[in-house]
Each structure stands twice: as structure tokens, then as C-alpha cells.
Protein backbone atom coordinates (compact mmCIF):
# COMPACT_ATOMS: atom_id res chain seq x y z
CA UNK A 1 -30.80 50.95 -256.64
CA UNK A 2 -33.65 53.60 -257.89
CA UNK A 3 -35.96 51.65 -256.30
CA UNK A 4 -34.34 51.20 -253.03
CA UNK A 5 -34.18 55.14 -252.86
CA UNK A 6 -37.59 55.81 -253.30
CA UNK A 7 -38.49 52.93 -251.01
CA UNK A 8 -36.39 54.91 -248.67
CA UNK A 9 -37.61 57.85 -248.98
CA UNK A 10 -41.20 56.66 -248.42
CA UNK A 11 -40.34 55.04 -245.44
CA UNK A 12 -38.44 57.83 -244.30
CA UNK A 13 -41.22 60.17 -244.43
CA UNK A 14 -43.66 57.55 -242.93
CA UNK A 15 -41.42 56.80 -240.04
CA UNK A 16 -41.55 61.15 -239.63
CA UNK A 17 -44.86 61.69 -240.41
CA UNK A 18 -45.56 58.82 -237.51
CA UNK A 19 -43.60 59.76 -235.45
CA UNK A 20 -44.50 63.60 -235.67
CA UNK A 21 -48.42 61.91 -235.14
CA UNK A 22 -47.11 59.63 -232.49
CA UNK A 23 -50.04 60.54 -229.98
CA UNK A 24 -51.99 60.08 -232.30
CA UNK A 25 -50.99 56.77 -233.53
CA UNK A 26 -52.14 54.08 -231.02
CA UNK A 27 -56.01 55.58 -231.97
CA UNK A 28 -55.01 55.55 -235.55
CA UNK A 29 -54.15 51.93 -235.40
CA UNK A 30 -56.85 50.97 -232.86
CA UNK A 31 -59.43 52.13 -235.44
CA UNK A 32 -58.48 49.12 -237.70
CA UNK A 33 -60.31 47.19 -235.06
CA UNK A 34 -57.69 44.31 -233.72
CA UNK A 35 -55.46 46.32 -231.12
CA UNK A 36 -56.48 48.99 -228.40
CA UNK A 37 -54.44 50.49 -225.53
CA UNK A 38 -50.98 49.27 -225.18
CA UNK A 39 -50.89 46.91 -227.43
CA UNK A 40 -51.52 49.62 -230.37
CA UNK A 41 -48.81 51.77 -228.76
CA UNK A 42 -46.51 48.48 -229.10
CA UNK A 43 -47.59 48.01 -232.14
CA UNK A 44 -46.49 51.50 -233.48
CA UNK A 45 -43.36 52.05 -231.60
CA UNK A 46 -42.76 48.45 -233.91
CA UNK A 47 -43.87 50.11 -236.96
CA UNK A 48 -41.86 53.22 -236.61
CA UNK A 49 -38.84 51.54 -235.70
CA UNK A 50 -38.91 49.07 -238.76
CA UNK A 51 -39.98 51.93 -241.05
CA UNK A 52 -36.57 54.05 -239.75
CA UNK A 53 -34.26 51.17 -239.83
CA UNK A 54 -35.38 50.38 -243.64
CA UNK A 55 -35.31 54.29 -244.58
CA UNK A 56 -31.98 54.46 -242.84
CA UNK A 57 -30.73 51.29 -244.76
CA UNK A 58 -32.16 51.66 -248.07
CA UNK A 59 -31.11 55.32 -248.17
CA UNK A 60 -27.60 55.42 -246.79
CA UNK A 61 -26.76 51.57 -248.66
CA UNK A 62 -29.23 51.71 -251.83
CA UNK A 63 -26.76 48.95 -253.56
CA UNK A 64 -26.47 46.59 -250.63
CA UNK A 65 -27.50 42.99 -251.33
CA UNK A 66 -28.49 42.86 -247.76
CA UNK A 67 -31.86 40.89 -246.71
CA UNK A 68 -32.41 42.51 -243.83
CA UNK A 69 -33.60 45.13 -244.37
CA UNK A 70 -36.13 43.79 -247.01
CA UNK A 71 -37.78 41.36 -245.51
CA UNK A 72 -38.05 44.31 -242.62
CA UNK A 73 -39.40 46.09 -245.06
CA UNK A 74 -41.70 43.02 -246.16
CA UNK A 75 -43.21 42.85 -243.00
CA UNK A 76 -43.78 45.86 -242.13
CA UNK A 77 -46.14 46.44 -245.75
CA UNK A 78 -47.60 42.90 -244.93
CA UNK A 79 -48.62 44.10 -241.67
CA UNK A 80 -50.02 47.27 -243.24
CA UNK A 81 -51.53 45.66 -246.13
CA UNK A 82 -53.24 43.00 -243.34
CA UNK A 83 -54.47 45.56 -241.42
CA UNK A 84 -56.02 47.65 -244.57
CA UNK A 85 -57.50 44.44 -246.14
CA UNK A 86 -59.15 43.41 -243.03
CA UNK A 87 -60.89 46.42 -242.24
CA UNK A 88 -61.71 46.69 -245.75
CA UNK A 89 -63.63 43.53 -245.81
CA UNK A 90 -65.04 44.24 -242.46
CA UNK A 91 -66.68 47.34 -244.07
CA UNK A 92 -64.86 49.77 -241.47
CA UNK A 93 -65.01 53.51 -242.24
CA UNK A 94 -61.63 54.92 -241.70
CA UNK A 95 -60.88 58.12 -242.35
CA UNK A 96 -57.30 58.07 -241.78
CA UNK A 97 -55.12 54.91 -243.39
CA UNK A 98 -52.43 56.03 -240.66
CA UNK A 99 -49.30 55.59 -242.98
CA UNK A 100 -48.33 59.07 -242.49
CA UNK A 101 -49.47 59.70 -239.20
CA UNK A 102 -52.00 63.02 -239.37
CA UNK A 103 -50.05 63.81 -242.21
CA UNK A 104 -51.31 62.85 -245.59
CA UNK A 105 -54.30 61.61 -244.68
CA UNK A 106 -55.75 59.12 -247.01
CA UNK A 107 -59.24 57.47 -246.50
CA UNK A 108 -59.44 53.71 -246.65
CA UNK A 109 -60.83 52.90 -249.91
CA UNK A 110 -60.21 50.37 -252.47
CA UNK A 111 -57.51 51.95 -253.95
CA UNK A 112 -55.29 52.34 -250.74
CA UNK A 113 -55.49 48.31 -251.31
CA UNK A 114 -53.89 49.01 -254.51
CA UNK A 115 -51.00 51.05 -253.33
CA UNK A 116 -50.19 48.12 -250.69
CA UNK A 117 -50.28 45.52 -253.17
CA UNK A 118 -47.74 47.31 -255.48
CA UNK A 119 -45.73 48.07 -252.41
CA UNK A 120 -45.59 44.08 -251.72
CA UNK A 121 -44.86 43.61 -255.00
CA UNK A 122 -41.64 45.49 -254.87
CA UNK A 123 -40.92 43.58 -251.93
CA UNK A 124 -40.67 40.48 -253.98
CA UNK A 125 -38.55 42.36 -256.69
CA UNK A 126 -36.23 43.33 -253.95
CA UNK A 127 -36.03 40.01 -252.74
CA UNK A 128 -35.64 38.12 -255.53
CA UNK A 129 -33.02 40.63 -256.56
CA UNK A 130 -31.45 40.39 -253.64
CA UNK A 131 -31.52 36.62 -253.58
CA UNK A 132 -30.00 36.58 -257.26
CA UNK A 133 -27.29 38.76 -256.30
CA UNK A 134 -26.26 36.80 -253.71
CA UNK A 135 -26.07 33.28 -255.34
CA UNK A 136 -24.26 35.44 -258.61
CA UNK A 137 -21.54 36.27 -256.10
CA UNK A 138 -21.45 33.32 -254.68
CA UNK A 139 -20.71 31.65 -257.95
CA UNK A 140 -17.96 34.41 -258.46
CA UNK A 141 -16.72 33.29 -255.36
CA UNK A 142 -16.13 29.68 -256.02
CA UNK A 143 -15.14 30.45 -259.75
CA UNK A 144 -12.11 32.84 -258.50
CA UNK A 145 -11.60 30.57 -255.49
CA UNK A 146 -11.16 27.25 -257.82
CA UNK A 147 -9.13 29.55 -260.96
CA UNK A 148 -6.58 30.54 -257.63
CA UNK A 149 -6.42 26.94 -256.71
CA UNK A 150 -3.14 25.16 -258.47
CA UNK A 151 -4.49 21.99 -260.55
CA UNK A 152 -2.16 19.17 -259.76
CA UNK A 153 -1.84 16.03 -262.15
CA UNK A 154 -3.30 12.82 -260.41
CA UNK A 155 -0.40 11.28 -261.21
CA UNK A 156 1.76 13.66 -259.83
CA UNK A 157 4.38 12.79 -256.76
């Protein structure tokens, strides 16, 4: 539940920082080298949704089971953590990462790599937490559902 908060909060203040930045953003994301024009203005309005939808979930439902909105969550930090790692390799010199829009700014070095693979990792703890969860209360299910169920004798008329 902690960790749904926080996540929340991040993306909360990504989502504002974003969208506070959002003329900003299409350049911000162009400079990673594999969008330009409308396509990096798609590709933000995308990012700023998903970030919003996961803030909004995580913060006002930090005990829901859901998947939703982590594997939303999931893809959004793969898509970040693709874009870093590419133009990372590629040598690019960004100045701005972009996760906060102008705000925050953070240079792309090797430790903004870092940060996005802890941030997938608690993807997978969400996951498989939520994925655990689920099949627990599905076994709760079936347990109460067969205990409510009247056992009748085979031989019974």
C-alpha cells in the first residue's frame, strides 16, 4: 500500500510537472532522437494521460488488487526506461531527462538508468503482488463457496 502511494505521488507530480511543461514536451521527447513533430506531441499527450490515470488510481485506491493500473504504470516506465537507455547507448547529450517536464531537470547520465531500473523493478513487485492477491482470493472464494455447499452422501435418495 506504501508503495502504491509513493508511486502515486511520483506520477502525480510527473503527470503536473508535464503537463505544466506541455509546450515544451514534444522537443523534450524529440531530443531522445526516435519521434519529432506530431508524433512526439502523441506521444506525450499518451504519457501524461497514463501517468494521471496511475496517480489517480494508486492514490485514491492504494489497496486495490487491480492490474490495470500497473501494467499502465509498467508501460509507461518501460517506455521511459527505452527511451533513456537508447539515447544512452547512442551517446546523446540530453540535458533534460523530461520526467518532470522543465521542472526538475535531471541530465541523462548513467544514474537516471538506475532510477528507471528500480522503478521497473517495483513494477514487478506490484505485479506479482497483485497477481498473488488475486489467486489468494480466489482460493478464498472456492474454499467459502465449497464450505457453503451441503455435502450429500452418494448413497443418499
Amino acid at each position: 500500500m506504501i508503495l502504491r502511494l509513493v508511486l502515486g505521488a511520483l506520477f502525480a507530480a510527473m503527470a503536473a510537472g508535464q503537463l505544466a511543461s506541455f509546450g515544451a514536451m514534444p522537443d523534450i521527447i524529440s531530443a531522445y532522437g526516435l519521434t519529432s513533430g506530431s508524433a512526439s506531441t502523441t506521444l506525450v499527450i499518451l504519457l501524461i494521460a497514463a501517468e494521471a490515470v496511475v496517480a489517480a488510481w494508486f492514490l485514491a485506491r492504494p489497496r486495490s488488487r487491480a492490474l490495470a493500473p500497473v501494467w499502465i504504470y509498467t508501460g509507461v516506465f518501460l517506455l521511459w526506461t527505452l527511451l533513456t537507455l537508447q539515447a544512452f547507448v547512442r551517446g546523446l547529450d540530453l540535458d533534460n531527462c523530461g520526467c518532470f517536464g522543465n521542472y526538475l531537470r535531471q541530465p541523462l547520465r548513467w544514474w537516471v538508468l538506475i532510477e528507471d531500473a528500480l522503478l521497473l523493478l517495483y513494477a514487478w513487485l506490484l505485479l506479482h503482488g497483485s497477481t498473488r492477491g488475486q489467486a489468494t482470493n480466489a482460493r478464498r472464494a472456492r474454499h467459502t463457496t465449497h464450505a457453503a455447499t451441503p455435502h450429500r452422501r452418494k448413497d443418499a435418495p
